[in-house]
Protein backbone atom coordinates (compact mmCIF):
# COMPACT_ATOMS: atom_id res chain seq x y z
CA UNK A 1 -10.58 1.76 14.75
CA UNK A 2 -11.66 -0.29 12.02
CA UNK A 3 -15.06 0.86 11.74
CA UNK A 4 -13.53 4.08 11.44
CA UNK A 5 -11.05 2.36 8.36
CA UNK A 6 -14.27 1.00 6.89
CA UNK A 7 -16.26 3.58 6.69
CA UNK A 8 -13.47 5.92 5.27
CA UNK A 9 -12.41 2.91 2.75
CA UNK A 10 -15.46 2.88 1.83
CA UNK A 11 -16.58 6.71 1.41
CA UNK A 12 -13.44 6.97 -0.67
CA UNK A 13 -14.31 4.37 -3.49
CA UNK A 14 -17.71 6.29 -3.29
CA UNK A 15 -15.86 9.50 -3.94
CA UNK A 16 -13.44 7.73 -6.92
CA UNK A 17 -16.97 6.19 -8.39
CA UNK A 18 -18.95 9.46 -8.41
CA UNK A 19 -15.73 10.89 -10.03
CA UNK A 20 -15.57 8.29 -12.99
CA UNK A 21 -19.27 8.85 -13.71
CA UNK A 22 -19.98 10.81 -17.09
CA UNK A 23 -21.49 13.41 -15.06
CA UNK A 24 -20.79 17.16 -15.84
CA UNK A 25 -20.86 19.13 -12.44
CA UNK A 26 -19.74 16.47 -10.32
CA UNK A 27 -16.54 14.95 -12.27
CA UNK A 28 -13.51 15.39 -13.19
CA UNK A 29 -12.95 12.84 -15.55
CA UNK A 30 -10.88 10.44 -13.21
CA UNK A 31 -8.48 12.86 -12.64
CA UNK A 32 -9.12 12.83 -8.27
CA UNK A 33 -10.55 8.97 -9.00
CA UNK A 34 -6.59 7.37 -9.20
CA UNK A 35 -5.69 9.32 -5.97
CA UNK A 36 -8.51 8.36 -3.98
CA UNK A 37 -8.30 4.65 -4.82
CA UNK A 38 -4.43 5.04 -3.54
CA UNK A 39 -5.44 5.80 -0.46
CA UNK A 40 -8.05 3.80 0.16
CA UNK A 41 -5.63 0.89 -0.57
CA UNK A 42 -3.04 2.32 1.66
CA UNK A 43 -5.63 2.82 4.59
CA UNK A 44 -6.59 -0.90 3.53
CA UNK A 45 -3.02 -2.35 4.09
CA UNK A 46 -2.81 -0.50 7.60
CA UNK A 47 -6.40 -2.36 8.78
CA UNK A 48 -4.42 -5.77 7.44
CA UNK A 49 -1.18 -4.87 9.29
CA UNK A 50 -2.79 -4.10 12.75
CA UNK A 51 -5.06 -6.77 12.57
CA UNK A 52 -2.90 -9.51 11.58
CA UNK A 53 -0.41 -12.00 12.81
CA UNK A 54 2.24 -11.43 10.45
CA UNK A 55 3.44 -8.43 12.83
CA UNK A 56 3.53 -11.04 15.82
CA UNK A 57 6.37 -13.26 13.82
CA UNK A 58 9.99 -12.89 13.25
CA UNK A 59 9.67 -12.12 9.49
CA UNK A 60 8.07 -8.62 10.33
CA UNK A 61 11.34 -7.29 11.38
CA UNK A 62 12.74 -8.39 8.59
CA UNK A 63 10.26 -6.95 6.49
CA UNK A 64 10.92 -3.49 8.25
CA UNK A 65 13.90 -3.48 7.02
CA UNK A 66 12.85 -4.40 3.52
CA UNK A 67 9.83 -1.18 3.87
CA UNK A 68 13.37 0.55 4.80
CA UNK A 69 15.35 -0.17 1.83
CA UNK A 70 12.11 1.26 -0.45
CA UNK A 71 11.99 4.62 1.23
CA UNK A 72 15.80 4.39 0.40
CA UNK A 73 14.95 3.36 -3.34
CA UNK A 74 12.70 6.17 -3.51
CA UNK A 75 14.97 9.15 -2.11
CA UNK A 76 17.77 7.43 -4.77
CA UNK A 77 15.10 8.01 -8.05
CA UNK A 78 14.49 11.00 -6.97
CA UNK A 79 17.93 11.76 -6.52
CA UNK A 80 18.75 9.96 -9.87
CA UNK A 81 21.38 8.54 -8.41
CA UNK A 82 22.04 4.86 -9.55
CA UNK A 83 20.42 1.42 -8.33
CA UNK A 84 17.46 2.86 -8.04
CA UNK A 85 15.78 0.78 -9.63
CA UNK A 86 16.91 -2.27 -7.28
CA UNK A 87 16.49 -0.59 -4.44
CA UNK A 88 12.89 -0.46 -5.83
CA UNK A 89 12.45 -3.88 -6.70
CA UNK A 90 14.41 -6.15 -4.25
CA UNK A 91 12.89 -5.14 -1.31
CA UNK A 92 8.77 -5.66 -2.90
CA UNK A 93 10.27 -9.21 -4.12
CA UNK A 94 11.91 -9.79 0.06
CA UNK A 95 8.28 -9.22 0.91
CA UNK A 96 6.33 -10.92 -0.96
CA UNK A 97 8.59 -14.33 -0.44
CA UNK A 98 8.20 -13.46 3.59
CA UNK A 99 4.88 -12.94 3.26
CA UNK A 100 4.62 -16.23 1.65
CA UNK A 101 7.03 -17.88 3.74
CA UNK A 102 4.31 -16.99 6.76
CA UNK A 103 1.01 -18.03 4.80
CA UNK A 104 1.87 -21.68 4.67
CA UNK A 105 3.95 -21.52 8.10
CA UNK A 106 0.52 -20.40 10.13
CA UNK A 107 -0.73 -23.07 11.97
C-alpha cells in the first residue's frame, strides 16, 4: 500500500507542477494546482497514520474524538450556527499538544 501512496503522491505534485507552468495548452493557471496539492497531503497524512505508532497509544482515541469535534465544527459553519469557530480551532490545538505529548514520550 504505500508504494501505491507514493506513486499517487507523487503523480499528483507532477500534475499540480505541470499545472503552474506558463504553458498554454496544458494549464490552467493554478486553478486544479491548489486541489491536487490537498490531496496529495491528505493521502500523505493517511501513509503517516497507518504507518505510525501514534495509533498504537492511548492518545489516538483521544484524538478521535478531537477529528470528531472538527467534522462537528464543520457541519456548525456551514450551518452558521454559533461556535463554529471553536469547534474549528480547539480540537486542531487538542491535537497538536497530543501529538506532542507522544513525540517526546516515545522511547
Amino acid at each position: 500500500m504505500n508504494k501505491f501512496l507514493i506513486v499517487a503522491i507523487g503523480l499528483l505534485l507532477l500534475m499540480a507542477l505541470v499545472d503552474f507552468l506558463p504553458l498554454p495548452a496544458i494549464s490552467s493557471g493554478g486553478a486544479y494546482a491548489i486541489i491536487l496539492i490537498a490531496i496529495a497531503e491528505i493521502m500523505g497524512m493517511i501513509m503517516m497514520l497507518v504507518n505510525g505508532t501514534f495509533t498504537d497509544t492511548r492518545y489516538y482515541t483521544i484524538a478521535k474524538g478531537a477529528i470528531a469535534l472538527v467534522l462537528l465544527g464543520a457541519a456548525f459553519k456551514i450551518l452558521h450556527y454559533p461556535g463554529a469557530d471553536q469547534l474549528l480551532i480547539i480540537p486542531f490545538a487538542i491535537l497538536c499538544v497530543l501529538y506532542i505529548i507522544h513525540f517526546f514520550g516515545k522511547k
